[in-house]
Structures are given as structure tokens and as C-alpha cells.
Protein backbone atom coordinates (compact mmCIF):
# COMPACT_ATOMS: atom_id res chain seq x y z
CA UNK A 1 48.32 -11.51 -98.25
CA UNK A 2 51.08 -9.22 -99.54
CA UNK A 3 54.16 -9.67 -99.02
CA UNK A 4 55.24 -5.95 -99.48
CA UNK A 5 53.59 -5.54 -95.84
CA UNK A 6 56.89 -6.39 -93.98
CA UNK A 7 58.02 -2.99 -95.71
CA UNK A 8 58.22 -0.09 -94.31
CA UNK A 9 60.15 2.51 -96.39
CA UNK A 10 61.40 5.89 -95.09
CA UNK A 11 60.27 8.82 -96.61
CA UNK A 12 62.78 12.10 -95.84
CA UNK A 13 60.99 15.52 -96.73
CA UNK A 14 63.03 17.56 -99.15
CA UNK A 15 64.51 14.52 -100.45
CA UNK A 16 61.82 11.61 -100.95
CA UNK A 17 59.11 11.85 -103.94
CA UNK A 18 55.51 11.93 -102.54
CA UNK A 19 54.28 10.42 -105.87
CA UNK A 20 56.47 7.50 -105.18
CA UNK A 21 55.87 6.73 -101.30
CA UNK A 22 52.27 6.62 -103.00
CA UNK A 23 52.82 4.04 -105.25
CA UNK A 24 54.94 2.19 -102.30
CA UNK A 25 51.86 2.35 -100.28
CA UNK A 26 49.06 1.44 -103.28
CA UNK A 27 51.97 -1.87 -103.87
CA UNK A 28 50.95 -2.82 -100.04
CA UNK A 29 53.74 -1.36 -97.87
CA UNK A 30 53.35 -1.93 -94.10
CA UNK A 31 53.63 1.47 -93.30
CA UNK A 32 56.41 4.57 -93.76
CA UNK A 33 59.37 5.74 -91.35
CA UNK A 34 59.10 9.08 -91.25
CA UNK A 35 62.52 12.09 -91.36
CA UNK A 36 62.96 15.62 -91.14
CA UNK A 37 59.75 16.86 -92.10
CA UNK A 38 57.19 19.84 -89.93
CA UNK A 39 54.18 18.32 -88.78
CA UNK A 40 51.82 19.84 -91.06
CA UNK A 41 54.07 18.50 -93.81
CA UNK A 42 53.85 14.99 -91.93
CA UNK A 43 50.30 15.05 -91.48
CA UNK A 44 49.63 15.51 -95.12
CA UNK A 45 51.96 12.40 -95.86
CA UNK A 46 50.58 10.31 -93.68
CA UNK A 47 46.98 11.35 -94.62
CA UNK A 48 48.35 10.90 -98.20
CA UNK A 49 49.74 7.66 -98.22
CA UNK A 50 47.13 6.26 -96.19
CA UNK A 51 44.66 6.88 -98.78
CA UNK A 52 46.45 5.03 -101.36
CA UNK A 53 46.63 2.10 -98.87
CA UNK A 54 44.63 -1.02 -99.67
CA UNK A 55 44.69 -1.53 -95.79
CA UNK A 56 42.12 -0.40 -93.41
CA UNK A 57 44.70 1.70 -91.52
CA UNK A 58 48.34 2.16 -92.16
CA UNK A 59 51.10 2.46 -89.32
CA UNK A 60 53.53 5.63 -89.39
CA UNK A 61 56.69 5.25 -87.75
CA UNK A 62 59.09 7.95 -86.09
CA UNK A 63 62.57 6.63 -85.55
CA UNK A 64 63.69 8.21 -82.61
CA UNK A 65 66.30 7.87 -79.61
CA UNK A 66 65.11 11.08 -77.44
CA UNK A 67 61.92 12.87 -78.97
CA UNK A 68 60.21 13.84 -81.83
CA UNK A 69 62.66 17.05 -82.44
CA UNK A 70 64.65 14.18 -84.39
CA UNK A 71 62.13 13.72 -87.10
CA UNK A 72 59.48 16.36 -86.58
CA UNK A 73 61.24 19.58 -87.41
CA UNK A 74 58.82 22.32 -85.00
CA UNK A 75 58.52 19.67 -82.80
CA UNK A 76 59.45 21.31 -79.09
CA UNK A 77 62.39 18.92 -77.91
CA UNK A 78 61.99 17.57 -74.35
CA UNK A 79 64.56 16.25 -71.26
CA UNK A 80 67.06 13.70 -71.92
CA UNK A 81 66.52 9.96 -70.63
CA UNK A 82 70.07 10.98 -69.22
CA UNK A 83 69.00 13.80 -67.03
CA UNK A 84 65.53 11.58 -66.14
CA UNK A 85 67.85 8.84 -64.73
CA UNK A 86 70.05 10.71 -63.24
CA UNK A 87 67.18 12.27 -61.34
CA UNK A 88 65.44 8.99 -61.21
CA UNK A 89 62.53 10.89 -61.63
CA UNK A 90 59.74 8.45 -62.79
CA UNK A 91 56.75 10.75 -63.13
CA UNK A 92 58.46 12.95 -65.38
CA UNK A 93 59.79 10.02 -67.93
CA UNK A 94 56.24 8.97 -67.61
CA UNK A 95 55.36 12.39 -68.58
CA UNK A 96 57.74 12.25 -71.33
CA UNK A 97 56.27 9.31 -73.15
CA UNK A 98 52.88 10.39 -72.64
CA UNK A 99 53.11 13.96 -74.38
CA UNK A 100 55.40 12.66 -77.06
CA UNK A 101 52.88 9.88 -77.93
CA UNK A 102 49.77 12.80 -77.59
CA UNK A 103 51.94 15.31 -80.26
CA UNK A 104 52.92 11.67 -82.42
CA UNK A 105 49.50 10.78 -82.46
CA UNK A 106 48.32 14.80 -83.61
CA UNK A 107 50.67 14.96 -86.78
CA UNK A 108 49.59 10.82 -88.00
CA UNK A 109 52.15 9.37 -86.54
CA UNK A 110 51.23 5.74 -84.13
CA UNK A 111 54.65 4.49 -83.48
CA UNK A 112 57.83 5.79 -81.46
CA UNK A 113 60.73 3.29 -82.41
CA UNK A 114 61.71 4.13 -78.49
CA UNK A 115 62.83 3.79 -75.96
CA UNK A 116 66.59 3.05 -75.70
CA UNK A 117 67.19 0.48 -73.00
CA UNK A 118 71.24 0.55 -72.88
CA UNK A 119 72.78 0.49 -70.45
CA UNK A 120 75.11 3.47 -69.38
CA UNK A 121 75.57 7.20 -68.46
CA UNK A 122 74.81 9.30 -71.47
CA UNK A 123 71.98 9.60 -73.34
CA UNK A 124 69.89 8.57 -74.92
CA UNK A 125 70.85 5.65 -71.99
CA UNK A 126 68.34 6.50 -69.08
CA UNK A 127 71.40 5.30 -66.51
CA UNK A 128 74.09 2.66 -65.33
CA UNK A 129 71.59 0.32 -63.15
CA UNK A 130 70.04 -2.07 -64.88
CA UNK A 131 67.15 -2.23 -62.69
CA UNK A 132 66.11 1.71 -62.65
CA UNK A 133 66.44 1.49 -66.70
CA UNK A 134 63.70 -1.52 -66.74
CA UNK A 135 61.35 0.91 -64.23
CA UNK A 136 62.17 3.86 -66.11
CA UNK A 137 61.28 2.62 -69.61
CA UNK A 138 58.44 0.92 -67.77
CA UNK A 139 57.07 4.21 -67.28
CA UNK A 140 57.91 5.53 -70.57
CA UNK A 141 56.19 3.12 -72.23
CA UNK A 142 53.49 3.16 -70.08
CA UNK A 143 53.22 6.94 -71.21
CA UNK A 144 53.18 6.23 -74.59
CA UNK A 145 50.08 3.81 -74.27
CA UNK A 146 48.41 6.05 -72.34
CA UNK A 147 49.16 8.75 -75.15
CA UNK A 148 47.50 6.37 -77.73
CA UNK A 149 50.90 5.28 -79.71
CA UNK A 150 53.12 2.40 -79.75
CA UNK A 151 56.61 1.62 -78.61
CA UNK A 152 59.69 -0.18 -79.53
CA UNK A 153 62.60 -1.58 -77.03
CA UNK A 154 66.10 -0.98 -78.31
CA UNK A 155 69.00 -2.07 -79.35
CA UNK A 156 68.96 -5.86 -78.58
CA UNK A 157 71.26 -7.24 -76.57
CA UNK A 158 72.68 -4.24 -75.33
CA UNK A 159 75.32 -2.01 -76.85
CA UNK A 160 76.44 -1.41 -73.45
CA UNK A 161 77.58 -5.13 -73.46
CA UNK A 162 79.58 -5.26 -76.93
CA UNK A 163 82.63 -6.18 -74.69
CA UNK A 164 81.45 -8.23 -71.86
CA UNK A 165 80.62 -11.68 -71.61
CA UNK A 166 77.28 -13.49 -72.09
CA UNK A 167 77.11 -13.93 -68.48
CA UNK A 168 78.04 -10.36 -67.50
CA UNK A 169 75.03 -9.16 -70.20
CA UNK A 170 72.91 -11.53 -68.39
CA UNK A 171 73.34 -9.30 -64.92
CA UNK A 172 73.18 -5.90 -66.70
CA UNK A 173 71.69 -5.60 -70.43
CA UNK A 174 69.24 -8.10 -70.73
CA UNK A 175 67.58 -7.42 -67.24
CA UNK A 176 65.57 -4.25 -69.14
CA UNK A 177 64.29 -6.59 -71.57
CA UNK A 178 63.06 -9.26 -69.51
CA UNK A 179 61.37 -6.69 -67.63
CA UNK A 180 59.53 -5.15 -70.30
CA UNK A 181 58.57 -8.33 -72.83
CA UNK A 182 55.19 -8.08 -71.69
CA UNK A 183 55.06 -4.26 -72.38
CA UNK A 184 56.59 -3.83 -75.21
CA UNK A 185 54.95 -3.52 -78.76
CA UNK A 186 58.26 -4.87 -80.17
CA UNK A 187 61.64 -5.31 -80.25
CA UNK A 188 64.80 -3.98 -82.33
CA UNK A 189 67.56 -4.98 -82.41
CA UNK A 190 71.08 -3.73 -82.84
CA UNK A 191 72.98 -2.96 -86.37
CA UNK A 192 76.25 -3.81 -84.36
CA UNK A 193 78.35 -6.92 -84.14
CA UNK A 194 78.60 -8.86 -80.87
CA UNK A 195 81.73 -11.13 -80.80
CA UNK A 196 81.03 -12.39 -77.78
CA UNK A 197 77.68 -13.94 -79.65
CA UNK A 198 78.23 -13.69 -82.96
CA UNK A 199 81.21 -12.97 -84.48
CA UNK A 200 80.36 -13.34 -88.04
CA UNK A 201 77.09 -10.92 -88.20
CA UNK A 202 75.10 -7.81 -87.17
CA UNK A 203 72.44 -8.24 -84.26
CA UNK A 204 69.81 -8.00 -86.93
CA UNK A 205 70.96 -10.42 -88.77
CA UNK A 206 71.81 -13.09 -86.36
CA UNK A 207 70.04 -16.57 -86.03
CA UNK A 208 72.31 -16.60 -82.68
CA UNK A 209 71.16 -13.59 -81.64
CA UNK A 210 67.34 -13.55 -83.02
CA UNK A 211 66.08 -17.06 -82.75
CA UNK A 212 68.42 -18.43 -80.45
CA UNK A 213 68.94 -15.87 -77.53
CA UNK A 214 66.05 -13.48 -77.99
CA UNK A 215 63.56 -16.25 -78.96
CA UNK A 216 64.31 -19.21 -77.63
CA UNK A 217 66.48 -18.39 -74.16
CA UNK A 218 64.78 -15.45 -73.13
CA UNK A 219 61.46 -16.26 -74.63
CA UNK A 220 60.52 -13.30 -76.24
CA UNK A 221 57.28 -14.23 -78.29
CA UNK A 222 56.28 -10.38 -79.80
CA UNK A 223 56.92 -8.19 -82.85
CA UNK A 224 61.11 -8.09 -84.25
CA UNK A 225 61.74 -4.73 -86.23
CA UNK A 226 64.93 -4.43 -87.89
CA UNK A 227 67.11 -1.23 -87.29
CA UNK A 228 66.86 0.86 -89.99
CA UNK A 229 68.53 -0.29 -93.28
CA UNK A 230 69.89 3.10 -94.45
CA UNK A 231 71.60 3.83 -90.85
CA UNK A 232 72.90 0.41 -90.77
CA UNK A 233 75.50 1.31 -94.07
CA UNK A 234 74.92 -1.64 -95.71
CA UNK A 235 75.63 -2.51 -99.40
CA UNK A 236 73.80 -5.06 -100.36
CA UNK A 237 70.13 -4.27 -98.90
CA UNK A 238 67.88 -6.21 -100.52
CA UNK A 239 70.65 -9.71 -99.60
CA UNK A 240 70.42 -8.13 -96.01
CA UNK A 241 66.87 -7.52 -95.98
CA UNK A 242 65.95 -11.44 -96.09
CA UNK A 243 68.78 -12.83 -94.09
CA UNK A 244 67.00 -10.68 -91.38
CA UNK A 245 64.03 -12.13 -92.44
CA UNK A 246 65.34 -15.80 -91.81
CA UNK A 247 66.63 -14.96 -88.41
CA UNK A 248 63.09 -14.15 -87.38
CA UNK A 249 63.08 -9.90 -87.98
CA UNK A 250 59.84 -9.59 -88.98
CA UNK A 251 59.14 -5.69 -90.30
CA UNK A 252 62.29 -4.22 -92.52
CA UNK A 253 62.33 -0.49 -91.84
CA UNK A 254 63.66 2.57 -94.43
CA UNK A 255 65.85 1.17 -96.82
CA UNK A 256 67.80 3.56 -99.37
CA UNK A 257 66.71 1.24 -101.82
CA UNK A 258 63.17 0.30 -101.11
CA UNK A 259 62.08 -0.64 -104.61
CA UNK A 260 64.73 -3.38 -104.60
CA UNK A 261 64.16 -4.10 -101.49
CA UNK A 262 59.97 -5.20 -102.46
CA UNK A 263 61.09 -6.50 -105.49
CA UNK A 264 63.40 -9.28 -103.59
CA UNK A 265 60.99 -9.88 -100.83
CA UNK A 266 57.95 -10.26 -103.51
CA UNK A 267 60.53 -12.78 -105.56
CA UNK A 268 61.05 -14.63 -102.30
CA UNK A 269 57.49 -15.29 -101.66
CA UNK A 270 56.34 -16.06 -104.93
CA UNK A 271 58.84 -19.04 -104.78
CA UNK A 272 57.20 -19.79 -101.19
CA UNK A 273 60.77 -19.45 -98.75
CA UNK A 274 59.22 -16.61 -96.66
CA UNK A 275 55.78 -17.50 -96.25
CA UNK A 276 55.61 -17.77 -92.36
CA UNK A 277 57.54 -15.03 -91.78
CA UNK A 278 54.97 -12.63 -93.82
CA UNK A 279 52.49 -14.65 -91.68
CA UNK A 280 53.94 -13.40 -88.30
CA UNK A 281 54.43 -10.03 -89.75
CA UNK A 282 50.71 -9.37 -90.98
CA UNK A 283 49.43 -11.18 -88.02
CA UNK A 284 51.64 -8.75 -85.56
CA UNK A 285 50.92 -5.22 -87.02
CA UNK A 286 46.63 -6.26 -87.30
CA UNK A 287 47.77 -6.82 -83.27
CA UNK A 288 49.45 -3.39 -83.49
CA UNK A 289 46.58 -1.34 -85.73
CA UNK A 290 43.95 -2.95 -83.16
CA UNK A 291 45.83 -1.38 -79.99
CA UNK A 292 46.19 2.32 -82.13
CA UNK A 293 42.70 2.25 -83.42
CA UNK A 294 40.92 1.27 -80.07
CA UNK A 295 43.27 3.18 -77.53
CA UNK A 296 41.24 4.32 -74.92
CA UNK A 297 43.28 8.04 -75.43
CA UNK A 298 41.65 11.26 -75.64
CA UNK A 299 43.60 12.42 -78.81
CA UNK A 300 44.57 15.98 -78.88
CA UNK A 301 45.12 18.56 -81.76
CA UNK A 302 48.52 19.15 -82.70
CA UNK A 303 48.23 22.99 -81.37
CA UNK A 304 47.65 21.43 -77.70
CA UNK A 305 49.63 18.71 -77.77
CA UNK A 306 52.80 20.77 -78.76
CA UNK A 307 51.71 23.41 -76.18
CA UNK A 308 51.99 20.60 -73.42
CA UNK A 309 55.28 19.95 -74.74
CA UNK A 310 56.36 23.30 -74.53
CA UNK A 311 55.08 23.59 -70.96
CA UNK A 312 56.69 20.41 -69.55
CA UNK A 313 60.19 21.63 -70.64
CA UNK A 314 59.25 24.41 -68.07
């Protein structure tokens, strides 16, 4: 079992070395986190790294809040969550998740780190009722597994609830996630501080917030994937990486310093203090690579998937 597997570096085209994301993946990376590059330059990566891979199948990640457009540079962008909620139109969020799974899926990509589950009136925020968000990222994410990719809920608790109570979050942000725990391939959650649960650290790095809340009051039993490390600002990476490891995060995603980043995590198991939670982290993605690699969905060529895309915006 290797520890490197809760690792997940980014790789950003024009910036990143392909020789190194190789070696990353030969050391027994989970998978990469994908930025800025066109999807025949994406497929190549992935088909790259994936090679060098001592694992059966590798999982590709695309950090997005909207659509691929983020991260997939000729990607054809499609509507807002905003403009979805304010329509409440359900078949066309449904719509949404399905073709950007089907044009993930055509470039190597398995997993959208969407959708956003906030609650509030600008995107990426679907709307202000807590109960059309849960149905509308219901049918997102049923969209996404019916396109053949994966999904991931975000930002735990809420960072529409930064400044309300724990009771007030309990009426309004956390009714998406309750709703979709069942549904959901995993989890992130937040980079931001929440006083009102803990005043002392980030979401992601919060026993309070993690074990406590997530875990343990609201009974969430799947997959934790930290927000991404380089977004997050945060000096001291590698320190940061396995606090969120300790608070139950259970896949680190694109740190700027990856290579210190394995290093400390490696160090850590060798002296046997993170054991169970590379454990839960090798036993959740094998659950993750068996849902990608047996998905029932026809898979499309990038040409027609991006030609669907194009259509919808129509």
C-alpha cells in the first residue's frame, strides 16, 4: 500500500513539467488535478501519466465551480447554476451534468470536483432555497453518473453560513448535504474559517468540523477531499497537508509543493501515525475506479461530446 496514493498533484499546462507529473505518478500518486490545458493536450497527459502508474487505472480530476471552460481551454462553456436556479429548470441542470461528464470522460478526465451546493443568489450558487439547491444538484449529479464521471459536493458547511449560527446552518446549508450523502462520490470541504464552529482553523482542517459535525452529527460515512492546497494560500503545505489528514480528509489535492508534500506523508507512514487514514483513502478511490470503469455510459468521442455542448448552449 502506498502512501503517496492520498496525492493528487495538479499539473497546469505551460507551467508544470510532464517528465515530473511522470515520476509523481511512477512514485504512486492517486491521481492528477488537472489546469488550463486543450483537451488534446489533456488527453495526452492523462494517457501519459497513466502509463507510468503502477495502478490498474488512475483517476483525473477537473477542479471546477461551473464547467469544464475553467480547466479545459476549447472546452464550449455552458449555463450558470445561477441562471438554472433561477429558472428552476431541472432537466436542463440535469442536462448540464450529463454533457459535461460525456466531454470529461472524452479528453481522460473521471472526476468533476462539482457541484457547488451554497447557498445564495450568484453563481456558481444554484439559488437561495435550500431545498431547490438539494433537487437541483440532485439532478446534476445524477447527470454526471449517467455521463460516466464522478462528482464532488462543495464547500462544507456552507460558505453561505460563515455568519450565522449553527442552528440557522442547520435550516439552510446543511439541508443540500443531507440530501445528497447518498449521491455523492465525496465531499470537500471549505478552505474558509467558520467562527461560529471553529474559530481557530480552516474547514479542511477542522476535527470540529470534519470528524465531529460532518462525521459524527450528520453521519456522513463517504470519500473527504481537501480543497485544493495551492488555492487555499497556505505556507506551510506539507504541516497542513497532515493536519487535514488527522481530521479525517482523506485525498490532498494540487499542492504547489507536491514533492514535499509525498515526502511528509511517506515520513508519516513509515513511522505508522497515518496508517488508517491511507486505509480509507485506497479503500475509497478502488470504490471510485470501480464506479468509472464499469459505468453503464455509452462514452462518446471528444468531437461529439463537445458538439452536444455546443448545441445545448443553443
Amino acid at each position: 500500500m502506498k502512501p503517496a496514493r492520498i496525492v493528487f498533484p495538479g499539473f497546469w499546462f505551460g507551467e508544470s513539467e510532464l517528465s515530473e507529473a511522470k515520476a509523481q505518478a511512477a512514485r504512486g500518486v492517486g491521481g492528477f488535478c488537472v489546469y488550463g490545458g486543450t483537451a488534446q493536450q489533456i488527453k495526452h497527459f492523462s494517457d501519459v501519466v497513466r502509463e507510468a502508474s503502477p495502478y490498474d487505472h488512475m483517476l483525473i480530476c477537473a477542479d471546477i465551480e461551473e464547467d469544464l471552460s475553467e480547466v479545459v481551454a476549447d472546452a464550449p462553456s455552458l449555463p450558470s447554476n445561477a441562471c438554472l436556479g433561477a429558472n428552476n429548470d431541472t432537466e436542463a441542470t440535469y442536462r448540464k451534468g450529463l454533457i459535461s461528464a460525456r466531454m470529461a470522460r472524452s479528453v481522460g478526465i473521471d472526476w468533476l470536483l462539482a457541484p457547488v451546493v451554497d447557498i445564495g443568489y450568484q453563481s456558481p450558487a444554484f439559488c437561495e432555497t435550500p431545498m431547490a439547491v438539494a433537487h437541483l444538484a440532485g439532478d446534476y449529479v445524477a447527470g454526471v453518473a449517467n455521463g460516466g464521471a464522478l462528482n464532488c459536493v462543495k464547500y462544507f458547511p456552507g460558505v453561505s453560513g460563515i455568519l450565522k449560527t449553527l442552528a440557522q446552518m442547520e435550516d439552510a446549508e446543511f439541508v443540500p448535504y443531507k440530501h445528497m450523502f447518498r449521491r455523492c462520490d465525496a465531499i470537500m470541504p471549505s478552505d474558509m474559517v467558520f467562527a461560529n464552529i471553529d474559530s481557530a482553523n480552516r474547514a479542511m482542517m477542522s476535527d470540529k468540523i470534519i470528524k465531529e459535525l460532518l462525521k459524527k452529527r450528520l453521519n456522513y460515512k463517504g470519500c473527504v477531499v481537501g480543497a485544493p492546497l495551492y488555492k487555499s494560500h497556505i505556507k506551510h503545505e506539507a504541516a497542513a497537508a497532515l493536519q487535514m489528514l488527522s481530521c479525517g480528509v482523506e485525498i490532498l489535492l494540487s499542492a504547489q509543493h507536491a514533492g514535499e508534500v509525498l515526502d511528509a506523508v511517506e515520513k508519516e507512514f513509515d513511522r505508522g501515525n497515518i496508517i488508517d487514514a491511507v486505509t480509507r483513502s485506497v479503500s475509497n478511490q478502488e470504490i471510485l475506479i470501480s464506479k468509472v470503469l464499469t459505468s453503464a455510459a455509452y462514452l462518446f468521442s471528444q468531437k461529439e461530446a463537445f458538439e452536444m455542448a455546443r448545441n445545448f448552449k443553443k
